[in-house]
Protein backbone atom coordinates (compact mmCIF):
# COMPACT_ATOMS: atom_id res chain seq x y z
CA UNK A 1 22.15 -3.54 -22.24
CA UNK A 2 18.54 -4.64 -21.57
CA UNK A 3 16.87 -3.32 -18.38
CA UNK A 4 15.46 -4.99 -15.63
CA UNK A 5 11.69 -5.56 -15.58
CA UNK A 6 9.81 -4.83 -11.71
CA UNK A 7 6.10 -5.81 -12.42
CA UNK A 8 4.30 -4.02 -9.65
CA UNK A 9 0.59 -5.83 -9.27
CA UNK A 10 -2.36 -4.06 -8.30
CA UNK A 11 -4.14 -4.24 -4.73
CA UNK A 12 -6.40 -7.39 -3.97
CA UNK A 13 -4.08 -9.09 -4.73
CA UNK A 14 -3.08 -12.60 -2.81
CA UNK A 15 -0.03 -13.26 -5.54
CA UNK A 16 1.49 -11.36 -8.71
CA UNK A 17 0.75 -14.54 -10.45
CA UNK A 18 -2.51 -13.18 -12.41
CA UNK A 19 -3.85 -13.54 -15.57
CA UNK A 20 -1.51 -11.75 -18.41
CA UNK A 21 1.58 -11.54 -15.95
CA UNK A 22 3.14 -15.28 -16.11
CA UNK A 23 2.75 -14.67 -19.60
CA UNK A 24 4.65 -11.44 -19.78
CA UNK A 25 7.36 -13.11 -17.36
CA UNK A 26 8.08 -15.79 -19.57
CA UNK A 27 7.90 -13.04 -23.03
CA UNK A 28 10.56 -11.35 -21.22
CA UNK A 29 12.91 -13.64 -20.01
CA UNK A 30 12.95 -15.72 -23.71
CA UNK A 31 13.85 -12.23 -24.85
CA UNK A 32 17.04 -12.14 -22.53
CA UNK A 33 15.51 -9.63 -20.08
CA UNK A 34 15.65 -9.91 -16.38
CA UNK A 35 12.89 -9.89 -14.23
CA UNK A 36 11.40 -9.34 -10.76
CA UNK A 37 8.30 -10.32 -10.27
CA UNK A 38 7.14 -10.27 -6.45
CA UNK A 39 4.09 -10.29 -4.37
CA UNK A 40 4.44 -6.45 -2.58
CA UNK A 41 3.46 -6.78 1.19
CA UNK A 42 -0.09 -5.52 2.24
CA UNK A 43 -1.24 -6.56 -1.03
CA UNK A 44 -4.84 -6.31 0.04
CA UNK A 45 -4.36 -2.96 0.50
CA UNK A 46 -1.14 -1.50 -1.75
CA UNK A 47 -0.34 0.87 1.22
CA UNK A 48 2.16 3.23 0.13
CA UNK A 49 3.98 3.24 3.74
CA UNK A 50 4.42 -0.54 2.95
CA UNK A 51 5.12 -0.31 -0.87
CA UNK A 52 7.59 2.34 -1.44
CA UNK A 53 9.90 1.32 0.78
CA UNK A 54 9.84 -2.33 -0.15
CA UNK A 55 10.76 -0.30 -4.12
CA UNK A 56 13.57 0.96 -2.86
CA UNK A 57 14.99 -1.57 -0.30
CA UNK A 58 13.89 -5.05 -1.15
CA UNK A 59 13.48 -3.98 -5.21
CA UNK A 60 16.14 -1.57 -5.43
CA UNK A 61 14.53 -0.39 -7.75
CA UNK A 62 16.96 2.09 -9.92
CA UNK A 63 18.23 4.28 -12.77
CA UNK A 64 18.51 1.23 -15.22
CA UNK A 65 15.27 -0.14 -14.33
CA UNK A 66 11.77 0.05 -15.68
CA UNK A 67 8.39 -0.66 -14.14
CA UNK A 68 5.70 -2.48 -15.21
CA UNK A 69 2.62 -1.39 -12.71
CA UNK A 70 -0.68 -2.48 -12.98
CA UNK A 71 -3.58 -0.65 -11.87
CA UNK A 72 -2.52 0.58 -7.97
CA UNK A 73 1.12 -0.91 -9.23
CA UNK A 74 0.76 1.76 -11.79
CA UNK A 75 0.05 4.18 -9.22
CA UNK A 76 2.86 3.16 -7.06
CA UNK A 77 5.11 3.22 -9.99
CA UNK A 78 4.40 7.05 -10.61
CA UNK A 79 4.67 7.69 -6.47
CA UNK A 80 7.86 6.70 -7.02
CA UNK A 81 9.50 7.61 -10.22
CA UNK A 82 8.13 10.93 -8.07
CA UNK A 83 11.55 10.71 -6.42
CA UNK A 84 13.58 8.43 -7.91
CA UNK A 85 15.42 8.08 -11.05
CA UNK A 86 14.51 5.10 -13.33
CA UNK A 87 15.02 4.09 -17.07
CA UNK A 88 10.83 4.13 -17.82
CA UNK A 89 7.40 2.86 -17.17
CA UNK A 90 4.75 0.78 -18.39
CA UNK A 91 1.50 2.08 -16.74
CA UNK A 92 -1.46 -0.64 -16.67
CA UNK A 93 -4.59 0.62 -15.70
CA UNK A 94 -3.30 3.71 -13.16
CA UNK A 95 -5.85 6.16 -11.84
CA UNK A 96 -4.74 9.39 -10.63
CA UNK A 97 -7.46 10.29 -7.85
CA UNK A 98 -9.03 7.86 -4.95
CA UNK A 99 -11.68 6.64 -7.41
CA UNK A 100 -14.24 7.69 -4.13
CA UNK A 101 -13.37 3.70 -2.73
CA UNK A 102 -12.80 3.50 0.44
CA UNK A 103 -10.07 1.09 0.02
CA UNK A 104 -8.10 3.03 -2.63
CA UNK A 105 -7.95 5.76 -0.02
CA UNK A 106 -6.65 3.78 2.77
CA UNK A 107 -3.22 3.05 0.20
CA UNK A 108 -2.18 6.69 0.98
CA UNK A 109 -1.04 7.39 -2.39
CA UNK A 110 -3.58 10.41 -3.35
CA UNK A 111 -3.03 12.28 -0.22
CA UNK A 112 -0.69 14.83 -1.81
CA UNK A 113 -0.61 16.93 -4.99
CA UNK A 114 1.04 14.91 -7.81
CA UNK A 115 4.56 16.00 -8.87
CA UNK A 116 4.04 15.57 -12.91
CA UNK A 117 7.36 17.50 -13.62
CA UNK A 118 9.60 15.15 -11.70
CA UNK A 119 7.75 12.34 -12.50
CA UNK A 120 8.44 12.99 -16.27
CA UNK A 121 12.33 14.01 -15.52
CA UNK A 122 13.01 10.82 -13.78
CA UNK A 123 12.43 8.43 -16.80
CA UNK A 124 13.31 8.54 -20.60
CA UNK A 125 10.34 6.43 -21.54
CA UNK A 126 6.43 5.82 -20.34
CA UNK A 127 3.93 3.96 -21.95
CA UNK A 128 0.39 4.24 -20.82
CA UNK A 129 -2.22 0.69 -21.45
CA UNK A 130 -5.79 0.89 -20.78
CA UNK A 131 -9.15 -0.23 -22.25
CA UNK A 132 -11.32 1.75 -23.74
CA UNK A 133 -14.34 -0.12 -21.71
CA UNK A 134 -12.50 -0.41 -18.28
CA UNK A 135 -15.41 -0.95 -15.78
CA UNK A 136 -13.27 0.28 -12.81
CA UNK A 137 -11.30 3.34 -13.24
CA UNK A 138 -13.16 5.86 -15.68
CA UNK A 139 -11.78 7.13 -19.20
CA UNK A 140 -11.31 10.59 -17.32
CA UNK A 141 -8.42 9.16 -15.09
CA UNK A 142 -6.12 8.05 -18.05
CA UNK A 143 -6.77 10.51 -20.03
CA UNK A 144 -5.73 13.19 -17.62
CA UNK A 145 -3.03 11.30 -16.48
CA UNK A 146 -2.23 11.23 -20.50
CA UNK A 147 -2.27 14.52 -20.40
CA UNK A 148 -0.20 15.46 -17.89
CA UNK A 149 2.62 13.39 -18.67
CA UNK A 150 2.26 12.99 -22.32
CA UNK A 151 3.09 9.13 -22.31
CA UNK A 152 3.48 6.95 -25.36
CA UNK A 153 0.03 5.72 -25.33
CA UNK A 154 -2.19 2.34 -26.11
CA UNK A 155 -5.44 2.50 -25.63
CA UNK A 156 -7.17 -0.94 -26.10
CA UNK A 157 -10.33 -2.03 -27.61
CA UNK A 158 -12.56 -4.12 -25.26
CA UNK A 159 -9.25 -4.73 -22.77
CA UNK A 160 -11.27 -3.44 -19.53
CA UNK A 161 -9.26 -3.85 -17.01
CA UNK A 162 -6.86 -6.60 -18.60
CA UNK A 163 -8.04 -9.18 -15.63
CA UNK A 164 -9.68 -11.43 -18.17
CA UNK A 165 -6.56 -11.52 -20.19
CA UNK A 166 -4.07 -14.15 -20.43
CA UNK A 167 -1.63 -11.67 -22.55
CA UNK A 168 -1.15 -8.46 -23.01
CA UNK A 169 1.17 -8.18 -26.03
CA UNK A 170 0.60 -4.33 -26.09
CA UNK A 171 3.25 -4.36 -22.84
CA UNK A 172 5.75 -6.53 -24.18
CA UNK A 173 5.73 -4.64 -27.65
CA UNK A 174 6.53 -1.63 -26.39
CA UNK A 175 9.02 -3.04 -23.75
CA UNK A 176 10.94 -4.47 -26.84
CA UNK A 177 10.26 -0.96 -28.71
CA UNK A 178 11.51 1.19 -26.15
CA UNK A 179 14.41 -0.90 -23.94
């Protein structure tokens, strides 16, 4: 049975409706997957006070599910596969530290020590999509990140941060490969 596919957007955001991600929706549901795709409250800020809890109540997000998370969706996608079961990931763009911004600080998400063992234990399957040339979250993040959770990974020529794109074929590839 195909999983259900939570795309978790990134902060600034007004709607999830952004570049690549009505594409992906529409891959995904010709495919016979179901979806959630849903603007996360505070999406200025991607709070994880707000976000989490909206994952686990208003998602439900659960064991049969995967995650799509872009950029501080990515990061809120790893907070909680921290302490939840699910069937995988897709991690677009994540960082693993504040960045030094102001505003990534504020979302709560890097004021504890990262839980790398659990987050591994709670999935069978996580890809990890960046560009090579991303002008906002250095190579240094994803590759530690790579690192420490040894993640099937797809690291894109000239993709920067993906906001320019209109697809992002490397996702629903390895969505089809893996679920």
């Amino acid at each position: 049975m195909k999983p259900r596919i939570i795309f978790i957007h990134g902060n600034q955001a007004t709607n999830w409706r952004f570049a690549w991600t009505p594409w992906l929706k529409t891959e995904l549901e010709q495919r016979g997957y179901d979806t959630t795709f849903e603007t996360m409250p505070d999406s200025i800020i991607a709070r994880a006070e707000y976000w989490l809890p909206c994952m686990q109540d208003f998602l439900k997000i659960g064991e049969q599910d995967v995650i799509v998370g872009w950029s501080s969706g990515a990061v809120a996608a790893l907070r909680y596969a921290e302490t939840h079961q699910i069937r995988g990931s897709v991690l677009v763009s994540p960082s693993y530290t504040d960045l030094g911004d102001a505003l990534e600080k504020q979302s709560g998400y890097f004021d504890k020590p990262w839980d790398w063992a659990a987050i591994k234990a709670n999935q069978a399957h996580i890809g990890l999509v960046y560009g090579d040339d991303d002008p906002y979250i250095p190579q240094a993040e994803f590759e530690h990140i790579a690192a420490e959770l040894q993640p099937d990974v797809m690291k894109v020529a000239g993709g920067r941060h993906f906001i320019e794109r209109q697809q992002l074929p490397e996702v629903l590839d390895y969505i089809e490969a893996k679920f």
